[in-house]
Protein backbone atom coordinates (compact mmCIF):
# COMPACT_ATOMS: atom_id res chain seq x y z
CA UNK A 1 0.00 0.00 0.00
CA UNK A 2 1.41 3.38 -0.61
CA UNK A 3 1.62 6.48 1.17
CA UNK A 4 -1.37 8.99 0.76
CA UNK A 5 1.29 11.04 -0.34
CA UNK A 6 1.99 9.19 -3.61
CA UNK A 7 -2.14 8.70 -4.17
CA UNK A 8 -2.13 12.25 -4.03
CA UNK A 9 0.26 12.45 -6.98
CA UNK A 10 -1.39 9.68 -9.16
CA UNK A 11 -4.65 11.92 -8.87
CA UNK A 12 -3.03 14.82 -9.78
CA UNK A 13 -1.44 12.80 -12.90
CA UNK A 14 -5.18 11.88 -13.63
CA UNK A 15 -6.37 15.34 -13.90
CA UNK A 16 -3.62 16.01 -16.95
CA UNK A 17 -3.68 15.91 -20.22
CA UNK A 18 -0.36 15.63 -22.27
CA UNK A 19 0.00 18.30 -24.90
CA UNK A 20 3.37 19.00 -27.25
CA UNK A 21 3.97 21.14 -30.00
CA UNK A 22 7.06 20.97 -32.49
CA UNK A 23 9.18 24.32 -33.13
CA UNK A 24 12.75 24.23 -34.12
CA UNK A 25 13.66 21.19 -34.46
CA UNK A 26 12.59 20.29 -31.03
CA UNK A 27 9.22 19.01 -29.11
CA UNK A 28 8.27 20.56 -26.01
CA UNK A 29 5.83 18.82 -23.89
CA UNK A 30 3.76 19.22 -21.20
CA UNK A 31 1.06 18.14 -19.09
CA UNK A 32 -1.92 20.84 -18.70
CA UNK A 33 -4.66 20.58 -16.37
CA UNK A 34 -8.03 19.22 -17.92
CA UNK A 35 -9.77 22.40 -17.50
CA UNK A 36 -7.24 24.38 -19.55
CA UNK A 37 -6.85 21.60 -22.82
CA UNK A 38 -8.97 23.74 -24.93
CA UNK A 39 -6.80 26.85 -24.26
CA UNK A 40 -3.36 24.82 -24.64
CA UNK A 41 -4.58 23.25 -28.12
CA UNK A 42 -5.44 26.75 -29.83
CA UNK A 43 -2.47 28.52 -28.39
CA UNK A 44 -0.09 26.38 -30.05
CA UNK A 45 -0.07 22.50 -29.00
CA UNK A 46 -1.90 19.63 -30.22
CA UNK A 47 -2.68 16.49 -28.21
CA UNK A 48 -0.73 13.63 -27.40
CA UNK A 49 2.89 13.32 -26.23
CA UNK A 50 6.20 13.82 -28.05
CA UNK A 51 6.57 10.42 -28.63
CA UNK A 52 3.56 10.30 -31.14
CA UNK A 53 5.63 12.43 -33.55
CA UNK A 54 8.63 10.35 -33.85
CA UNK A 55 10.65 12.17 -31.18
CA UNK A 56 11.87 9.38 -28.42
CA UNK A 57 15.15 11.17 -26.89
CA UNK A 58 14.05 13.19 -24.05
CA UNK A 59 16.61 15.85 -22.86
CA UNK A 60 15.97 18.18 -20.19
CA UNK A 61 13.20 19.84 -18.45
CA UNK A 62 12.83 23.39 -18.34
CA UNK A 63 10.30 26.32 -16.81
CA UNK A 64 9.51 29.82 -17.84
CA UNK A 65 7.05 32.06 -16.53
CA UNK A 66 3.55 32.69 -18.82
CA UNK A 67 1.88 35.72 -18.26
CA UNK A 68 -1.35 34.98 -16.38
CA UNK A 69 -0.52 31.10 -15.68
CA UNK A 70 2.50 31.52 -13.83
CA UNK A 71 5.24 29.14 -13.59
CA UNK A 72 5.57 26.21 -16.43
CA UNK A 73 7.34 23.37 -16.08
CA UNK A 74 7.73 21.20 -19.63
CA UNK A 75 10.23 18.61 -21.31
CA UNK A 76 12.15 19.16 -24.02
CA UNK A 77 12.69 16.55 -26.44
C-alpha cells in the first residue's frame, strides 16, 4: 500500500492531459490541467505526447514564466 502522499500524486497525474507542440527542431511537452486543454490546443499544441511524432530522446526539463498562468514546467525533447 502506498503512502497517501503518492495517491495524491497519481490523482493529480489523472487530472492532466499531455499536450506537445514541435518548433525548431525540437518538441516541447507538457502536461496541462483538464480544464485548460482547450486553451493549450489553440495557443499552439496539439494532443498527445512527443513520442507520437517520432521524437523518443528526451533531454531536459525546463520552466519559464507565462503571463497569467504563472510558472511552467515542460520537457524538451
Amino acid at each position: 500500500m502506498g503512502s497517501s502522499h503518492s495517491y495524491l500524486q497519481n490523482l493529480a497525474a489523472a487530472d492532466t492531459t499531455p499536450i506537445h507542440w514541435v518548433k525548431a527542431g525540437l518538441c516541447f511537452e507538457l502536461a496541462v490541467p483538464d480544464g485548460k486543454v482547450h486553451q493549450a490546443l489553440t495557443a499552439a499544441g496539439a494532443a498527445g505526447k512527443c513520442s507520437m511524432v517520432g521524437y523518443t530522446q528526451f533531454d531536459y526539463d525546463k520552466k519559464i514564466a507565462v503571463p497569467v498562468e504563472g510558472e511552467v514546467e515542460f520537457g524538451v525533447w
